[in-house]
PDB file of N, CA and C in Angstrom:
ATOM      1  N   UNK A   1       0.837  -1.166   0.000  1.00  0.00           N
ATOM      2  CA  UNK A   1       0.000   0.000   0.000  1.00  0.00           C
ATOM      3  C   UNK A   1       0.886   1.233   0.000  1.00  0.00           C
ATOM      4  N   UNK A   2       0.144   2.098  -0.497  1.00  0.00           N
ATOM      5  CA  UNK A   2       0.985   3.220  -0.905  1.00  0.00           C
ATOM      6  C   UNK A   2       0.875   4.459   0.023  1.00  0.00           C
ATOM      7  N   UNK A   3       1.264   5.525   0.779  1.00  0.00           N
ATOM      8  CA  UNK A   3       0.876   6.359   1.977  1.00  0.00           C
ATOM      9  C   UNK A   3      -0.209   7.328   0.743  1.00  0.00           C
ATOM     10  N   UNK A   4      -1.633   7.453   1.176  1.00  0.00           N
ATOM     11  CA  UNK A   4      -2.058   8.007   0.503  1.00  0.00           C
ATOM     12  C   UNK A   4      -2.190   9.724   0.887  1.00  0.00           C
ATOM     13  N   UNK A   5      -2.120  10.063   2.271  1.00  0.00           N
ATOM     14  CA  UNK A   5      -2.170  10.838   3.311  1.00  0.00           C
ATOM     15  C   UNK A   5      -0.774  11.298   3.465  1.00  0.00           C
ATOM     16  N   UNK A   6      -0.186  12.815   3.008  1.00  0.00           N
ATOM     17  CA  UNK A   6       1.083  13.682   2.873  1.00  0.00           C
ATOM     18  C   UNK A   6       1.173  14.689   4.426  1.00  0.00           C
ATOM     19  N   UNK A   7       1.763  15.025   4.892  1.00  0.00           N
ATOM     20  CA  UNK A   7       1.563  15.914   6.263  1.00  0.00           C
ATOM     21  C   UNK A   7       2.135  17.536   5.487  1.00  0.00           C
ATOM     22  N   UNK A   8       1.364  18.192   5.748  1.00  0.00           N
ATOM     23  CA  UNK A   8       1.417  19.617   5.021  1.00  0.00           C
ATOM     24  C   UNK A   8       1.727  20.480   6.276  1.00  0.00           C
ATOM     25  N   UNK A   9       1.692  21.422   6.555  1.00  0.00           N
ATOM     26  CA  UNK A   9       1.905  22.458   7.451  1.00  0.00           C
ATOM     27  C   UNK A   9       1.265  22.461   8.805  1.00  0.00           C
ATOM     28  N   UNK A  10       2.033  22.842  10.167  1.00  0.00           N
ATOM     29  CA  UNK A  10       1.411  22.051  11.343  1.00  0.00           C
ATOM     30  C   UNK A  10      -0.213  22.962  11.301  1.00  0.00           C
ATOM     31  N   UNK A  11      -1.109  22.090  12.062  1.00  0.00           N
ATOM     32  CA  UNK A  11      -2.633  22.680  11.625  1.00  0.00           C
ATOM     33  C   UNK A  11      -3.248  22.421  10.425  1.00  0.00           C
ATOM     34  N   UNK A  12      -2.991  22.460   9.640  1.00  0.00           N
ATOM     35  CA  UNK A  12      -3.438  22.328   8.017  1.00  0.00           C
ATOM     36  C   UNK A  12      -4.187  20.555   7.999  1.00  0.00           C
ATOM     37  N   UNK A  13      -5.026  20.896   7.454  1.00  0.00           N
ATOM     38  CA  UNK A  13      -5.682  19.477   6.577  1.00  0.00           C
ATOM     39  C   UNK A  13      -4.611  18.873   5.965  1.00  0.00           C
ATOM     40  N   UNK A  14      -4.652  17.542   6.234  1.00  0.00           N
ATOM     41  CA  UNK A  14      -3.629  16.686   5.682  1.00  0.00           C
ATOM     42  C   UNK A  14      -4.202  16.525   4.258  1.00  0.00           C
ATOM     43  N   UNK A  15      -3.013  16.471   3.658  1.00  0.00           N
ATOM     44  CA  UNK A  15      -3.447  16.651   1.894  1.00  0.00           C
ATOM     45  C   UNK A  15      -3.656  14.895   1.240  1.00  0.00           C
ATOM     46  N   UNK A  16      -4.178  14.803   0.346  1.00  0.00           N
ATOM     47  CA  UNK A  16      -4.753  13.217   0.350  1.00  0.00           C
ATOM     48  C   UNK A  16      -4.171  13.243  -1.257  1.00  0.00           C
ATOM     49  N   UNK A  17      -3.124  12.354  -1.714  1.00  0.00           N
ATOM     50  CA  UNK A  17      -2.498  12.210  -2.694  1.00  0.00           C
ATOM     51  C   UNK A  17      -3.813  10.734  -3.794  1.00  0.00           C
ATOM     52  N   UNK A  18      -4.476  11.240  -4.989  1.00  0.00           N
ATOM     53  CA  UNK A  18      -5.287  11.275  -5.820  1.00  0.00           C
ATOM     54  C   UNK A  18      -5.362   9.432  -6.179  1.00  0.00           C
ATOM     55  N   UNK A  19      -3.537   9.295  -6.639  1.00  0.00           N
ATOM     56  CA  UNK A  19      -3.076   8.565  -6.796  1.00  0.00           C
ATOM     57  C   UNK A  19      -2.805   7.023  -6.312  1.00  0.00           C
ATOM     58  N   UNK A  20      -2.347   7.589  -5.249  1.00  0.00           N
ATOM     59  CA  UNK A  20      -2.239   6.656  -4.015  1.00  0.00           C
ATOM     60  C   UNK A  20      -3.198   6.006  -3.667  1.00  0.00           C
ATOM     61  N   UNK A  21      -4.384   6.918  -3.354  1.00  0.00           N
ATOM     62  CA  UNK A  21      -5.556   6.693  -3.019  1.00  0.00           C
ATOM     63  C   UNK A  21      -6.649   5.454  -3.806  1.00  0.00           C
ATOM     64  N   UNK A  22      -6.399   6.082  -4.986  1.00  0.00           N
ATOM     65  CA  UNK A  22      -7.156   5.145  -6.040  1.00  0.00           C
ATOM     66  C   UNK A  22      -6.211   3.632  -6.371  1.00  0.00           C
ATOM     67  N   UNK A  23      -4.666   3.820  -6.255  1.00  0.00           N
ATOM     68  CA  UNK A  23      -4.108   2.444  -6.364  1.00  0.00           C
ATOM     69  C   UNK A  23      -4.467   1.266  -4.886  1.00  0.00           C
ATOM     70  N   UNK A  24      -4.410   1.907  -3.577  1.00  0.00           N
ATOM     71  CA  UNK A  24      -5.080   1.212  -2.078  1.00  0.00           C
ATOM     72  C   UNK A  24      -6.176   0.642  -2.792  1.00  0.00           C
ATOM     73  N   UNK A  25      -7.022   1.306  -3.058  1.00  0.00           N
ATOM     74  CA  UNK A  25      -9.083   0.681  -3.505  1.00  0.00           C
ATOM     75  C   UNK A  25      -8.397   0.164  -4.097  1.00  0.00           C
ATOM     76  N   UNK A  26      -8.172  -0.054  -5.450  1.00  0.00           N
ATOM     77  CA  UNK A  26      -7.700  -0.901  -6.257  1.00  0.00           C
ATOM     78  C   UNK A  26      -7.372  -2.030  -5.473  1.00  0.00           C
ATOM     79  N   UNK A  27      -6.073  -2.334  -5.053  1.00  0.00           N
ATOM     80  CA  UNK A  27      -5.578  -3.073  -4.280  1.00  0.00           C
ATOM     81  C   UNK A  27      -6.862  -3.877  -3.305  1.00  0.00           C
ATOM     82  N   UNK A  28      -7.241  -2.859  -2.528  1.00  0.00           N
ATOM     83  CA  UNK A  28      -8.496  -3.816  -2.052  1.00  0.00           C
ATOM     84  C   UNK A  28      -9.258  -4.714  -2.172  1.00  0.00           C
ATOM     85  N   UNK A  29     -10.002  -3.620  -3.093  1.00  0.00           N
ATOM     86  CA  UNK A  29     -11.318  -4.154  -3.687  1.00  0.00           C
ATOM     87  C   UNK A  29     -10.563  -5.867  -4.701  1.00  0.00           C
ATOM     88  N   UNK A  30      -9.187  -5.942  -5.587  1.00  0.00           N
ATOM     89  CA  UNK A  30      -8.548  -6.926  -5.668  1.00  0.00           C
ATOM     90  C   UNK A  30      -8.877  -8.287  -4.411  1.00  0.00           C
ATOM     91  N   UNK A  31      -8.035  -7.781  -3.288  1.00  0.00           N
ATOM     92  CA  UNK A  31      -7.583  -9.248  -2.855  1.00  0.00           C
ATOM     93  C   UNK A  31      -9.405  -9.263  -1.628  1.00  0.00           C
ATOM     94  N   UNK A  32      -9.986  -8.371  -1.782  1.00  0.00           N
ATOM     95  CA  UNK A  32     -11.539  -8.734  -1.449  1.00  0.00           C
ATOM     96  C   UNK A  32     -12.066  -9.750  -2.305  1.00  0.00           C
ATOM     97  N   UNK A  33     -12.074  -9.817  -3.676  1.00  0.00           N
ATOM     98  CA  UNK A  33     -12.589 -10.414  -4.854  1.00  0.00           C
ATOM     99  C   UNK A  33     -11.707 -11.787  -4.944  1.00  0.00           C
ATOM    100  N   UNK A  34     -10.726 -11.675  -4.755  1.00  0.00           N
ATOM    101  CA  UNK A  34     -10.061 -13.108  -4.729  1.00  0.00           C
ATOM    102  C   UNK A  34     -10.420 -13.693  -3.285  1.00  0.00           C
ATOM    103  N   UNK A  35     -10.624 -13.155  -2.533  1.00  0.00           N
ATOM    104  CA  UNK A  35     -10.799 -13.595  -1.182  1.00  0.00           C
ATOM    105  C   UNK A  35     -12.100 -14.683  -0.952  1.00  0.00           C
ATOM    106  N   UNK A  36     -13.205 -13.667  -2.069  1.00  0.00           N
ATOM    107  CA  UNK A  36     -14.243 -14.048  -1.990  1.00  0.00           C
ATOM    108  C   UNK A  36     -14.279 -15.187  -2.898  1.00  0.00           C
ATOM    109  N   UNK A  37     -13.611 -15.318  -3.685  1.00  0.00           N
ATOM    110  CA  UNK A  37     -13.738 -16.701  -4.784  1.00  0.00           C
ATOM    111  C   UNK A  37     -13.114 -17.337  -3.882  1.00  0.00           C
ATOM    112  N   UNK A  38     -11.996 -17.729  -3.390  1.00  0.00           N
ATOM    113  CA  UNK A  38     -11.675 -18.789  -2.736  1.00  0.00           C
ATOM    114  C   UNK A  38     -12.220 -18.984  -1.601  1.00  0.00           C
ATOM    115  N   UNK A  39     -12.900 -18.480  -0.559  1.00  0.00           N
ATOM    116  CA  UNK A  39     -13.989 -18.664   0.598  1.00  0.00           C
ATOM    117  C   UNK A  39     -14.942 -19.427  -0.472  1.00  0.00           C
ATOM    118  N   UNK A  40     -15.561 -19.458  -1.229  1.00  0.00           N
ATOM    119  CA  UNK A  40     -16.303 -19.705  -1.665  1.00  0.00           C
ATOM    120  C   UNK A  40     -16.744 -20.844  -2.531  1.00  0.00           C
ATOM    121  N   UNK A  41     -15.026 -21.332  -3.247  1.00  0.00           N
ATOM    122  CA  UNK A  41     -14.526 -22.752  -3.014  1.00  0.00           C
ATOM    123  C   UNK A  41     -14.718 -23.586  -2.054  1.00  0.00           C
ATOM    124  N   UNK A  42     -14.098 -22.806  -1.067  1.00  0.00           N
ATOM    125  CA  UNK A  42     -13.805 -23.624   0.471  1.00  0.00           C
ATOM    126  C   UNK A  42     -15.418 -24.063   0.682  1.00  0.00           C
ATOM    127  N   UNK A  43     -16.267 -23.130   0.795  1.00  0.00           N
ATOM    128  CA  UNK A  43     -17.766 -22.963   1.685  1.00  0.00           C
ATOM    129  C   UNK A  43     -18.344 -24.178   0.965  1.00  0.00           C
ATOM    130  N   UNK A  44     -17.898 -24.383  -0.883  1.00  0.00           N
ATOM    131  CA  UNK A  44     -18.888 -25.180  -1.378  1.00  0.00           C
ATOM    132  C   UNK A  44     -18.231 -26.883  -1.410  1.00  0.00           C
ATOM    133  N   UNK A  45     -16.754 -26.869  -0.650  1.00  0.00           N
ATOM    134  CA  UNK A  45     -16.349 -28.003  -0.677  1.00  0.00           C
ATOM    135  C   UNK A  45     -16.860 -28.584   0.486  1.00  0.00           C
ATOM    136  N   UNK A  46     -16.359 -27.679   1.778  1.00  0.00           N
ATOM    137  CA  UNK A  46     -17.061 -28.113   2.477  1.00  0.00           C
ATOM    138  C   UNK A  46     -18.354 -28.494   3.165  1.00  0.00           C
ATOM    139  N   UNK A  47     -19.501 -27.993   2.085  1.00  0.00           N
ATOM    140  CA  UNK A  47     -20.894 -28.761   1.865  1.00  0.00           C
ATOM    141  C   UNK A  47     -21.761 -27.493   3.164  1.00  0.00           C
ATOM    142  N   UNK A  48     -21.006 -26.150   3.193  1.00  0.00           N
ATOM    143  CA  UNK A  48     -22.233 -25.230   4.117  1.00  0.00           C
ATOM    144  C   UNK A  48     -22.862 -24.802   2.843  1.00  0.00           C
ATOM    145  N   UNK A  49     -24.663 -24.778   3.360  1.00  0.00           N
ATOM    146  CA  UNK A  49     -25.700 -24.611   2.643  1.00  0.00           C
ATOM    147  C   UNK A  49     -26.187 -23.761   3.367  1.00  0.00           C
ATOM    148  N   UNK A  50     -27.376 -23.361   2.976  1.00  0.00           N
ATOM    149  CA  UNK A  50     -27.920 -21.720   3.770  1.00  0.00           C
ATOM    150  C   UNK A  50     -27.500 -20.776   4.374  1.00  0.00           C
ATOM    151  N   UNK A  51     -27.576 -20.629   5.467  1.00  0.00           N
ATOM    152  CA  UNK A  51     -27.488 -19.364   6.348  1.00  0.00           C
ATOM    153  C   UNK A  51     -25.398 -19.487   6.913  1.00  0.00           C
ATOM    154  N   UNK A  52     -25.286 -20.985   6.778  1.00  0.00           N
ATOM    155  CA  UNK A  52     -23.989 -21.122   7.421  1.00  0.00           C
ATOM    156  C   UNK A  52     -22.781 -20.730   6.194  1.00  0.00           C
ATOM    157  N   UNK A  53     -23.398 -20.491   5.373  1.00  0.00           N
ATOM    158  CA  UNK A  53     -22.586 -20.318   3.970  1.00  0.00           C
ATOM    159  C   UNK A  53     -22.225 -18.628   3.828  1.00  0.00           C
ATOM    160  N   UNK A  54     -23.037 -17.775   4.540  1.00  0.00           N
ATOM    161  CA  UNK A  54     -23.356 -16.617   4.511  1.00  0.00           C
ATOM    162  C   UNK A  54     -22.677 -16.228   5.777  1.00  0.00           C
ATOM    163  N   UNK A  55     -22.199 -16.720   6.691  1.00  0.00           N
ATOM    164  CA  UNK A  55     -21.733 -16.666   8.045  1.00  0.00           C
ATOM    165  C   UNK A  55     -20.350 -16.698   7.645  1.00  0.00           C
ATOM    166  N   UNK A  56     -19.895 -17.588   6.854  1.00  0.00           N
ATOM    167  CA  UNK A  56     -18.712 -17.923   6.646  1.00  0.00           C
ATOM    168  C   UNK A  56     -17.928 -16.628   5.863  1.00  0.00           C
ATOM    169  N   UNK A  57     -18.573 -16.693   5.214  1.00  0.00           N
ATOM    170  CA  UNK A  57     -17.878 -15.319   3.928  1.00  0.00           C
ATOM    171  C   UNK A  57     -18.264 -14.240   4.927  1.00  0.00           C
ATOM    172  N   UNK A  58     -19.162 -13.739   5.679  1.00  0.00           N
ATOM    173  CA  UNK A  58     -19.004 -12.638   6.626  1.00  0.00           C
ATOM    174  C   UNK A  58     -17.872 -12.451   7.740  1.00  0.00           C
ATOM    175  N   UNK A  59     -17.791 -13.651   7.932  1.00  0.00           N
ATOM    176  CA  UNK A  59     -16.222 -14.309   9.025  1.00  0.00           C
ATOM    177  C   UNK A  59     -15.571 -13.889   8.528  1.00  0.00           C
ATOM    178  N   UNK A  60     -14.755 -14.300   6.789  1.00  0.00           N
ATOM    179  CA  UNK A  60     -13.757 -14.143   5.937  1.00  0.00           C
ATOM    180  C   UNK A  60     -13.438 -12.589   5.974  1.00  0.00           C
ATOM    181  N   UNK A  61     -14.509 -12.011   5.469  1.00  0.00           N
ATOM    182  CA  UNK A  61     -14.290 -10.462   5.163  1.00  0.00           C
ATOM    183  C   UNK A  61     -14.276  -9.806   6.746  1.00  0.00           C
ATOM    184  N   UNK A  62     -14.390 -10.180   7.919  1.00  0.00           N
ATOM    185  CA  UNK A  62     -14.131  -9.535   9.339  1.00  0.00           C
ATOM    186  C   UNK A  62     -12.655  -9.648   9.047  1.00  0.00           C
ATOM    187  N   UNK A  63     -12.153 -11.408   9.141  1.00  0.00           N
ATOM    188  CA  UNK A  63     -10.667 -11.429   9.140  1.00  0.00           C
ATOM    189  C   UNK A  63     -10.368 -10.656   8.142  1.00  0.00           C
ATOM    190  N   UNK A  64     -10.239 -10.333   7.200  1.00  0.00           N
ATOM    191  CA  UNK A  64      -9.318  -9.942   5.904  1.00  0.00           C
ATOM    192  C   UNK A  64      -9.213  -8.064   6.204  1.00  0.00           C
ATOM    193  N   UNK A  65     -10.787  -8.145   6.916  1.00  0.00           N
ATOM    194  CA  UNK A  65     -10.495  -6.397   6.962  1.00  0.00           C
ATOM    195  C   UNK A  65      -9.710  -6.444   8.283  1.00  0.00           C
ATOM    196  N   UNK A  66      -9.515  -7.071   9.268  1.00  0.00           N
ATOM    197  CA  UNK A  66      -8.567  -7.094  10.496  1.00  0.00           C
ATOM    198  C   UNK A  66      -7.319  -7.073   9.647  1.00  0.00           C
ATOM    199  N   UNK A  67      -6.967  -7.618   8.861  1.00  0.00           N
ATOM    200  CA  UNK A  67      -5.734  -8.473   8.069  1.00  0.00           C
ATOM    201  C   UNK A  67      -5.176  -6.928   7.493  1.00  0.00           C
ATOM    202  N   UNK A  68      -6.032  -6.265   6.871  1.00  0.00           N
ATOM    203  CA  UNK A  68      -5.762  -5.124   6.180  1.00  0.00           C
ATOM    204  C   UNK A  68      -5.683  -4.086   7.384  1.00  0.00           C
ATOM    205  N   UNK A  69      -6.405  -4.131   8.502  1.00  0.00           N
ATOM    206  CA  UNK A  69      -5.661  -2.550   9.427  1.00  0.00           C
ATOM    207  C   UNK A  69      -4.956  -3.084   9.935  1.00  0.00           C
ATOM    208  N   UNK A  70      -3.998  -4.262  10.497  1.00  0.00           N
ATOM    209  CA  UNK A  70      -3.123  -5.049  10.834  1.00  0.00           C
ATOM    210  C   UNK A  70      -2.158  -4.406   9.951  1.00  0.00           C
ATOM    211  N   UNK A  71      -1.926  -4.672   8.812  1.00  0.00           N
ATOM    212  CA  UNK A  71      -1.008  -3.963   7.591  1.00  0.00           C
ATOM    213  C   UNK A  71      -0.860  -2.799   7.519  1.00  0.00           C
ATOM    214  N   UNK A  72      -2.270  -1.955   7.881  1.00  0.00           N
ATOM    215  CA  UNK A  72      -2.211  -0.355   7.653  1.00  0.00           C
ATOM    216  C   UNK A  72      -1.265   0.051   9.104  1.00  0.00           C
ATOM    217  N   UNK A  73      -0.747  -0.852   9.924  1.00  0.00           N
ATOM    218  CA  UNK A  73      -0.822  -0.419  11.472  1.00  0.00           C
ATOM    219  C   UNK A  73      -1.733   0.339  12.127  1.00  0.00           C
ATOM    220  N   UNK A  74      -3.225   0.145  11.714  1.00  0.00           N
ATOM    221  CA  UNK A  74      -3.942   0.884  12.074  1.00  0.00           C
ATOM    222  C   UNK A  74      -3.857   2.027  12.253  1.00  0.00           C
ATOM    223  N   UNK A  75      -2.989   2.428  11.071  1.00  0.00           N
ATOM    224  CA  UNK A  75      -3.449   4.113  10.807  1.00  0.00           C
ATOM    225  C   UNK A  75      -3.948   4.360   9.468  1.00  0.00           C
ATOM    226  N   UNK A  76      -5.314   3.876   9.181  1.00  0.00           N
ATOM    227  CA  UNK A  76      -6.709   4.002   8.146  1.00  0.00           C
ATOM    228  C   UNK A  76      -5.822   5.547   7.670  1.00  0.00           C
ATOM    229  N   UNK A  77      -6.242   6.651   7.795  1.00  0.00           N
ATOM    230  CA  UNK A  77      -6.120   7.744   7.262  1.00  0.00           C
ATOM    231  C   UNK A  77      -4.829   7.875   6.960  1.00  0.00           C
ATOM    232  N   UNK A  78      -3.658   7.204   6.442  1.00  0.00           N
ATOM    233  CA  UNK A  78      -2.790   7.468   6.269  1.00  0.00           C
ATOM    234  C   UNK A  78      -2.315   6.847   4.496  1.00  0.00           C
ATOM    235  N   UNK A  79      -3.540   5.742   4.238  1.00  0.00           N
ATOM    236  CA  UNK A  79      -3.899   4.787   3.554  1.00  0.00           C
ATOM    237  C   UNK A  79      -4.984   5.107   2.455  1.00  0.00           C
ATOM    238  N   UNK A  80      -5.423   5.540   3.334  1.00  0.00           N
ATOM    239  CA  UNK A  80      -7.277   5.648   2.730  1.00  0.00           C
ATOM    240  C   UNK A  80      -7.788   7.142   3.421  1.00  0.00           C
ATOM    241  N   UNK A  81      -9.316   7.766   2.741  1.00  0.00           N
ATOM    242  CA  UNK A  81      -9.563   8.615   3.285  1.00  0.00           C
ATOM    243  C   UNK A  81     -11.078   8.529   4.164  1.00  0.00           C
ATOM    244  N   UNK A  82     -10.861   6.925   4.591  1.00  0.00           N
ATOM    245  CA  UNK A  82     -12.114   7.117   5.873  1.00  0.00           C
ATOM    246  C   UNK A  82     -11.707   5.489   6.049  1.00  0.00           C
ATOM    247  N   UNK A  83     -12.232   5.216   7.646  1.00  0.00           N
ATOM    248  CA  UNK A  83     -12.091   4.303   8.243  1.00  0.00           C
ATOM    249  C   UNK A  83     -13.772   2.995   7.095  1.00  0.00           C
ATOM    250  N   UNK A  84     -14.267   3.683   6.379  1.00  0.00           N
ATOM    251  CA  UNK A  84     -15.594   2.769   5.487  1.00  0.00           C
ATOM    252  C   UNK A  84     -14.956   2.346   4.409  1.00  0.00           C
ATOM    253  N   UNK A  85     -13.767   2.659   3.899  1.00  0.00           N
ATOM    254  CA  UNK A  85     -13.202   1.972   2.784  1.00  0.00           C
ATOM    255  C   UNK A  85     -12.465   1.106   2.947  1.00  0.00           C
ATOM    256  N   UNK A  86     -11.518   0.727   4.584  1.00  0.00           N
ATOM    257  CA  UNK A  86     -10.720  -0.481   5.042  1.00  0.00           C
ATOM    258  C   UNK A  86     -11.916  -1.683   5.584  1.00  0.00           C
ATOM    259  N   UNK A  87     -12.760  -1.284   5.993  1.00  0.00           N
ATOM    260  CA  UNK A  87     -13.927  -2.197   6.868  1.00  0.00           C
ATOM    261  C   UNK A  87     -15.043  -2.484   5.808  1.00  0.00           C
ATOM    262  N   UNK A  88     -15.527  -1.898   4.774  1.00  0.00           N
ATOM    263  CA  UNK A  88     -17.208  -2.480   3.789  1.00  0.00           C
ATOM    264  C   UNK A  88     -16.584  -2.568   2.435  1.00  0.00           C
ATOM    265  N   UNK A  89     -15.525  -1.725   2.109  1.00  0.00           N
ATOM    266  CA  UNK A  89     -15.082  -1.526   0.520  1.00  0.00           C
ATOM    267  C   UNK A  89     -15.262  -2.411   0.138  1.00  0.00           C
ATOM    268  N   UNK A  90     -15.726  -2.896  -0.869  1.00  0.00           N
ATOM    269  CA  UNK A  90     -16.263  -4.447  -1.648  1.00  0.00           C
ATOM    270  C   UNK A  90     -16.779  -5.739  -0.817  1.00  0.00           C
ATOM    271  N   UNK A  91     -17.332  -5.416   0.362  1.00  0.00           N
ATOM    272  CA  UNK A  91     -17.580  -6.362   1.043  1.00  0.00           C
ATOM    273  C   UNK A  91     -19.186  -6.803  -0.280  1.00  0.00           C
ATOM    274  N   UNK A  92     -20.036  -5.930  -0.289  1.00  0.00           N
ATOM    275  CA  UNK A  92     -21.286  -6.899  -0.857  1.00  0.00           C
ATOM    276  C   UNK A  92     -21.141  -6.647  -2.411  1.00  0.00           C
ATOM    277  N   UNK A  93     -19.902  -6.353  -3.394  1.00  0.00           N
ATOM    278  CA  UNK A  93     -19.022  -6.912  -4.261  1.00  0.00           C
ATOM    279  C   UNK A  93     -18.705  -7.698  -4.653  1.00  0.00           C
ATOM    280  N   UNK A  94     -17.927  -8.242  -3.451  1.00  0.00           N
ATOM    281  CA  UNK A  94     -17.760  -9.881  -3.439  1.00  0.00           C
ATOM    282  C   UNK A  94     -18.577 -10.681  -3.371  1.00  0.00           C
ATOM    283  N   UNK A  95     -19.796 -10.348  -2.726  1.00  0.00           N
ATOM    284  CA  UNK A  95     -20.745 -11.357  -2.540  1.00  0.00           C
ATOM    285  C   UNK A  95     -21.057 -12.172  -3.239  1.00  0.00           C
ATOM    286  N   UNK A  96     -21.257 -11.947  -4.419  1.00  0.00           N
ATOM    287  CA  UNK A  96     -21.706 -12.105  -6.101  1.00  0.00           C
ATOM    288  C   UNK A  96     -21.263 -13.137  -6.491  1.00  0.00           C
ATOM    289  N   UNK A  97     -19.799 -12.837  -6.327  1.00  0.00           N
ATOM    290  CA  UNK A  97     -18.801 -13.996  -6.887  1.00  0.00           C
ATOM    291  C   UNK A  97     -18.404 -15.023  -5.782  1.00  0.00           C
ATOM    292  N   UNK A  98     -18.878 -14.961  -4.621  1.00  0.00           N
ATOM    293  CA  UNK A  98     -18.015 -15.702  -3.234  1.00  0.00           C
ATOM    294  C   UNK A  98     -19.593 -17.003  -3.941  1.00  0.00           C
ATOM    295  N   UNK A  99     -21.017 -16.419  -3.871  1.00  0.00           N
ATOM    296  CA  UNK A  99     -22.153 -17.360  -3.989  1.00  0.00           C
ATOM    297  C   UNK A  99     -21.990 -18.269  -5.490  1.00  0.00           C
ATOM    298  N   UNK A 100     -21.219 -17.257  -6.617  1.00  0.00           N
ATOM    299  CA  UNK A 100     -21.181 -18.213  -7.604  1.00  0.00           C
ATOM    300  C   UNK A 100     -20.334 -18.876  -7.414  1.00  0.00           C
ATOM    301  N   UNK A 101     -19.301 -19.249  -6.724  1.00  0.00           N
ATOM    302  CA  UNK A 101     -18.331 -20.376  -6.697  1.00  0.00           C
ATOM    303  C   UNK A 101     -18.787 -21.299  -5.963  1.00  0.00           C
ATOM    304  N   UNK A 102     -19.335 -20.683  -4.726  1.00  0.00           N
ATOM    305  CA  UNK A 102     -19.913 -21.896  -3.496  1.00  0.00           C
ATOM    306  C   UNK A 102     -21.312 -22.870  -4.147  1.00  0.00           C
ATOM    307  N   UNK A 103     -21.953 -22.117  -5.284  1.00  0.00           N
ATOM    308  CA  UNK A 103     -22.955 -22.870  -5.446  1.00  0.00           C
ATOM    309  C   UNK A 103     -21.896 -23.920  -6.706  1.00  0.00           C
ATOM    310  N   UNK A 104     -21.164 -23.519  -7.450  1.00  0.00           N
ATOM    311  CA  UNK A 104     -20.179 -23.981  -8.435  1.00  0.00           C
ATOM    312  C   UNK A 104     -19.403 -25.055  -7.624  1.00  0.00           C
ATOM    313  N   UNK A 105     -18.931 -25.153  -6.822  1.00  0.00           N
ATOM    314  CA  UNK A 105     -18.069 -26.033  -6.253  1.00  0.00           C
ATOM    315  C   UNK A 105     -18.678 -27.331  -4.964  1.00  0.00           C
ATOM    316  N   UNK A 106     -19.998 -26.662  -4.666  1.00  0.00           N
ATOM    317  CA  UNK A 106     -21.173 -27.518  -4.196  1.00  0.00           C
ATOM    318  C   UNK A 106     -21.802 -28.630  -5.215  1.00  0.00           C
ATOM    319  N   UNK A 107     -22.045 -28.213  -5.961  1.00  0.00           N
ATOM    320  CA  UNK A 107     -22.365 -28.949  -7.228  1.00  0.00           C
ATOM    321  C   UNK A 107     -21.530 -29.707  -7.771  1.00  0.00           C
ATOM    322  N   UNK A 108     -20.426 -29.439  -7.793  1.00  0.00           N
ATOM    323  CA  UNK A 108     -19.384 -30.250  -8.332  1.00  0.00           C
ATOM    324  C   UNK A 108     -19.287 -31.385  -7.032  1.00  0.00           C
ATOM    325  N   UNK A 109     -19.028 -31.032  -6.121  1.00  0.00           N
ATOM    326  CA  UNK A 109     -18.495 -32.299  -5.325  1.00  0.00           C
ATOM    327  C   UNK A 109     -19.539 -32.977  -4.564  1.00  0.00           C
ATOM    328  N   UNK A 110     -20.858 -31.955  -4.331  1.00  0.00           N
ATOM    329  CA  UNK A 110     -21.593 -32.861  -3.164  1.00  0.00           C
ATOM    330  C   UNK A 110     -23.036 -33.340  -4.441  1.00  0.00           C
ATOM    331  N   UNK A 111     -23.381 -32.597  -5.427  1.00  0.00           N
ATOM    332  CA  UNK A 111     -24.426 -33.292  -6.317  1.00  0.00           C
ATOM    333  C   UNK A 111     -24.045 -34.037  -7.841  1.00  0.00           C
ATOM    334  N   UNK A 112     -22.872 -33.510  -8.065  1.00  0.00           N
ATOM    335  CA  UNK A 112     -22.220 -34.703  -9.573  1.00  0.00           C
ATOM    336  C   UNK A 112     -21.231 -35.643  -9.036  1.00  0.00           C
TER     337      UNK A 112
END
């Protein structure tokens, strides 16, 4: 991750570099989307159906956003320009693709 957040003059609004900013999301919203295809492998190998399938990928994306302010050293604004883009950014994004694999990889192993 790239420091998206520059320190400008003491007092002054910290200046938020355009760049930076948009390569982090990038980056994110990335290993969110891979995150979610492979949870979603996992969910449909291991045969969770309904509500426990939906628990799981909500688990995934708690850890992964821990995983990511863990990395930021929990300093969000230094990264990003709000603490809602390290914690939801592509969370119901992924969703999409975490359900087409789990129903894809359910099918494959527990009904063919």
């Amino acid at each position: 991750m790239a420091a998206a957040a520059g320190s400008g003059f003491a007092g002054d609004v910290p200046i938020v570099n355009a760049e930076n900013l948009v390569s982090n999301v990038k980056s994110l919203n990335c290993s969110r989307t891979f995150l979610s295809i492979i949870s979603g492998v996992f969910a449909g190998i291991w045969g969770f159906t309904g509500l426990m399938g939906f628990v799981f990928y909500f688990l995934v994306m708690m850890v992964t956003s821990l995983g990511l302010l863990v990395k930021a050293k929990f300093s969000v604004h230094t990264y990003f320009d709000s603490w809602n883009r390290i914690l939801i950014e592509g969370v119901f994004g992924g969703l999409m693709s975490f359900v087409l694999f789990w129903t894809f990889a359910y099918d494959i192993i527990h009904i063919f």
